[in-house]
Protein backbone atom coordinates (compact mmCIF):
# COMPACT_ATOMS: atom_id res chain seq x y z
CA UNK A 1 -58.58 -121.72 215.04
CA UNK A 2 -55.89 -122.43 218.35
CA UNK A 3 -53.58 -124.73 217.45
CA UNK A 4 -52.49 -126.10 220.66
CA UNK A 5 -49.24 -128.02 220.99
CA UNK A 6 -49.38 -130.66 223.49
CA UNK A 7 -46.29 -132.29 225.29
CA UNK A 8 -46.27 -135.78 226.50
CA UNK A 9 -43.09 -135.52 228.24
CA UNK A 10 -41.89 -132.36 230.39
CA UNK A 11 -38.77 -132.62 231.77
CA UNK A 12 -38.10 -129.06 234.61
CA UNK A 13 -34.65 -128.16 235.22
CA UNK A 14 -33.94 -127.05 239.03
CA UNK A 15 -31.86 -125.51 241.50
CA UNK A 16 -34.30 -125.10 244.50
CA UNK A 17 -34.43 -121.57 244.01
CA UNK A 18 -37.31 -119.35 244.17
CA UNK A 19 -37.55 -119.34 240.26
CA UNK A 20 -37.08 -122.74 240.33
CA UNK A 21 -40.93 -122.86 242.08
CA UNK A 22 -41.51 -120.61 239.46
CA UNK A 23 -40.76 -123.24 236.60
CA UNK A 24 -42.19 -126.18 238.18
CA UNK A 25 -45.17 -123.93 238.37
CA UNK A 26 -45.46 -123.73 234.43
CA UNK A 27 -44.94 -126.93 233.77
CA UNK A 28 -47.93 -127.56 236.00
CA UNK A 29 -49.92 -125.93 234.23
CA UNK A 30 -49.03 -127.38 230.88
CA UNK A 31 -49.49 -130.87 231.66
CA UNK A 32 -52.86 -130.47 233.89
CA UNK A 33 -55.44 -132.30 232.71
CA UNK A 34 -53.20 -133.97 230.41
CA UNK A 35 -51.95 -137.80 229.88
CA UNK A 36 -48.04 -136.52 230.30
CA UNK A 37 -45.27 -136.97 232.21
CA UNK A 38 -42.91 -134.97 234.57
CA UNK A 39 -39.67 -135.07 235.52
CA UNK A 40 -37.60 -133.02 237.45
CA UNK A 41 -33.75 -133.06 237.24
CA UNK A 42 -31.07 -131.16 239.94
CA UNK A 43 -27.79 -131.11 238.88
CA UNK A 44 -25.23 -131.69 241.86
CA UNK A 45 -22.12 -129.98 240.41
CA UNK A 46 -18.85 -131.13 242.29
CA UNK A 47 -16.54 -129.09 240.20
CA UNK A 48 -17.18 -126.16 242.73
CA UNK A 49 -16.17 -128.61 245.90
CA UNK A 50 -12.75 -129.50 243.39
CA UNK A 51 -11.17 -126.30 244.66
CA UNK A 52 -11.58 -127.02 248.62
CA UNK A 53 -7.72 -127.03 248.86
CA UNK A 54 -5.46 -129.00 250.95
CA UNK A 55 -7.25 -130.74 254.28
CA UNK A 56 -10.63 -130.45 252.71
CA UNK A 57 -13.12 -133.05 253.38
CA UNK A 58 -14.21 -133.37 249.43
CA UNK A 59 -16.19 -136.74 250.68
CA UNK A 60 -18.34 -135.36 253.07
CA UNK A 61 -19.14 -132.16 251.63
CA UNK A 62 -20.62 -134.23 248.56
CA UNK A 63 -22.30 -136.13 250.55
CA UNK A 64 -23.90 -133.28 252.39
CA UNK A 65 -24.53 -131.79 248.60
CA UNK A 66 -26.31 -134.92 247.53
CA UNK A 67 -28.70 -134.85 250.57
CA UNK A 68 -29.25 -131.04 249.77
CA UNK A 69 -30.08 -132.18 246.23
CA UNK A 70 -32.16 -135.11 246.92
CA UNK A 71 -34.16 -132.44 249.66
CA UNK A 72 -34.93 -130.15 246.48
CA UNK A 73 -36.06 -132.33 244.58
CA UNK A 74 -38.31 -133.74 247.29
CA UNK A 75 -39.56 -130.44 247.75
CA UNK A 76 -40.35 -129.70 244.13
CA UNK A 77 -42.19 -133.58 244.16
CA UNK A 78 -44.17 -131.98 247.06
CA UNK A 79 -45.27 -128.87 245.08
CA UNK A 80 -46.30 -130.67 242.32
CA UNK A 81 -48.47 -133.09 244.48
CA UNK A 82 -49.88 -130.67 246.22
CA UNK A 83 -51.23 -128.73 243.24
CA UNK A 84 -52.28 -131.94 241.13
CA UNK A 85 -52.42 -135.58 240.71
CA UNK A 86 -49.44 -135.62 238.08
CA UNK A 87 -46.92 -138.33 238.26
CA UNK A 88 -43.04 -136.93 239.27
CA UNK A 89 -40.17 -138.93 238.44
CA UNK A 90 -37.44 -137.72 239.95
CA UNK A 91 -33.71 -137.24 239.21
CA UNK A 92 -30.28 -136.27 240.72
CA UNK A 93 -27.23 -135.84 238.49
CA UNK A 94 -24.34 -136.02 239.26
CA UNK A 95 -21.67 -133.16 237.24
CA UNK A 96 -18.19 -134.68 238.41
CA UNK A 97 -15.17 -132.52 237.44
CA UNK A 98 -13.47 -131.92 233.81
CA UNK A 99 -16.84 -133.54 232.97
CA UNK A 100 -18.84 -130.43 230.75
CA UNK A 101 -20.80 -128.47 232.71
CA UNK A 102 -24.39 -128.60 233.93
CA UNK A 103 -26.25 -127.24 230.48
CA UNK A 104 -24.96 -130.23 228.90
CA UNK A 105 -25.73 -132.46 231.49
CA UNK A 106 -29.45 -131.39 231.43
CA UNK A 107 -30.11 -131.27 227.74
CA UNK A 108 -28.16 -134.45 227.87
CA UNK A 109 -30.55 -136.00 230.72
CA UNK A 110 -33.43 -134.19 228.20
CA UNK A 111 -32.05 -136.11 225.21
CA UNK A 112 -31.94 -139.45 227.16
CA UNK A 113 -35.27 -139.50 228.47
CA UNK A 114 -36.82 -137.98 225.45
CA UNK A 115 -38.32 -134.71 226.30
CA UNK A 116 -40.58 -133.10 224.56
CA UNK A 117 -40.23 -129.72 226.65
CA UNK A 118 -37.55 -128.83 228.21
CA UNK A 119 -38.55 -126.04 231.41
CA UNK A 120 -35.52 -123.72 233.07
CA UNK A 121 -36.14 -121.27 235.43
CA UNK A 122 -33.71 -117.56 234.80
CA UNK A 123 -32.57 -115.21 237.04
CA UNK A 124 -32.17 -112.56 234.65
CA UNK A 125 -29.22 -111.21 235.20
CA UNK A 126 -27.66 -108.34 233.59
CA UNK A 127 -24.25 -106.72 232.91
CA UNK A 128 -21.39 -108.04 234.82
CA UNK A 129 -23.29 -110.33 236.86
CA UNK A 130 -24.56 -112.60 234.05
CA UNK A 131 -21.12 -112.11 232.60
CA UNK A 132 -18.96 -113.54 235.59
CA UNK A 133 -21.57 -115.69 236.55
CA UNK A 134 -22.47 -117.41 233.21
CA UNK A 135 -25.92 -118.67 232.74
CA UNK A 136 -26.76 -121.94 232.54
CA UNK A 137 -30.19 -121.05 231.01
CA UNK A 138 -28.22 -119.50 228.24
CA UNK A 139 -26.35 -122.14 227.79
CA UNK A 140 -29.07 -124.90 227.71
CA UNK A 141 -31.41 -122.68 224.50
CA UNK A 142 -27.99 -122.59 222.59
CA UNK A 143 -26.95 -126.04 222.92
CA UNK A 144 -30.69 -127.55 223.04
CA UNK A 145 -32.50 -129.29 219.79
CA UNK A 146 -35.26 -130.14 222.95
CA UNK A 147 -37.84 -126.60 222.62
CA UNK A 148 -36.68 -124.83 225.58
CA UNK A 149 -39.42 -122.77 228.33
CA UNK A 150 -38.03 -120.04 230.13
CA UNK A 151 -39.27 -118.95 233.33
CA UNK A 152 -38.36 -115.43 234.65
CA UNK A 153 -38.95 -114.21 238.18
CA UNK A 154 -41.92 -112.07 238.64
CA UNK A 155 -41.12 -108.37 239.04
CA UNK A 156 -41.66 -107.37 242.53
CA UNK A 157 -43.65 -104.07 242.78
């Protein structure tokens, strides 16, 4: 006997990077065929723009950041249409500074809209990278109570 869980509501996590394609990939597959919902959430993080320094247009840069966002997640809308006839709702949230930081903002959005599945694409980094970067898929499985899908890159050969 399979025992097949099915989710009703798949929310992806992206950052319109290759993995990211990856993820909505997945998620695709999950929900094909099935009477479920997807949404896909980008995170526009301003606390990196915070530290632009004196004479810094802060304004216009997150403007320019919010058309970047809203482009990726008209993108990942586009991959998902192209590959099926499932519904995309589409989301970009805003991470404003000394506000948390963008795990909690997408287990938050999760929470809010009542996920079922909650899909992040990984780099997989190692060593010092992952350690002065940080992961935000890390972050997401240990703060999560939403079940949590990890995507990984595919090894290049």
């Amino acid at each position: 006997m399979v025992l097949m869980m099915i989710y009703k509501k798949i929310m992806v996590a992206i950052d319109g990077s290759e993995v990211s394609d990856f993820a909505i990939q997945e998620a695709i597959k999950l929900i094909q065929d099935q009477d479920a919902q997807l949404h896909i959430v980008h995170v526009l993080d301003e606390t990196f723009v915070y530290n632009g320094g004196p004479g810094f247009d802060y304004p216009s840069f997150v403007v320019l950041m919010k058309e970047e966002g809203q482009t990726i997640l008209n993108n990942a809308a586009l991959l998902v249409e192209n590959q099926s006839s499932i519904q995309v709702k589409k989301s970009l949230v805003q991470l404003k500074t000394l506000n948390g930081r963008v795990a909690e903002l997408i287990v938050e959005e999760a929470t809010d809209w009542g996920a079922d599945l909650l899909v992040v694409g990984t780099h997989g980094r190692r060593g010092f990278s992952r350690l002065f970067l940080g992961s935000v898929a890390e972050n997401i499985i240990r703060i999560a109570t939403t079940p949590v899908l990890l995507i990984r890159m595919p090894q290049k050969e």
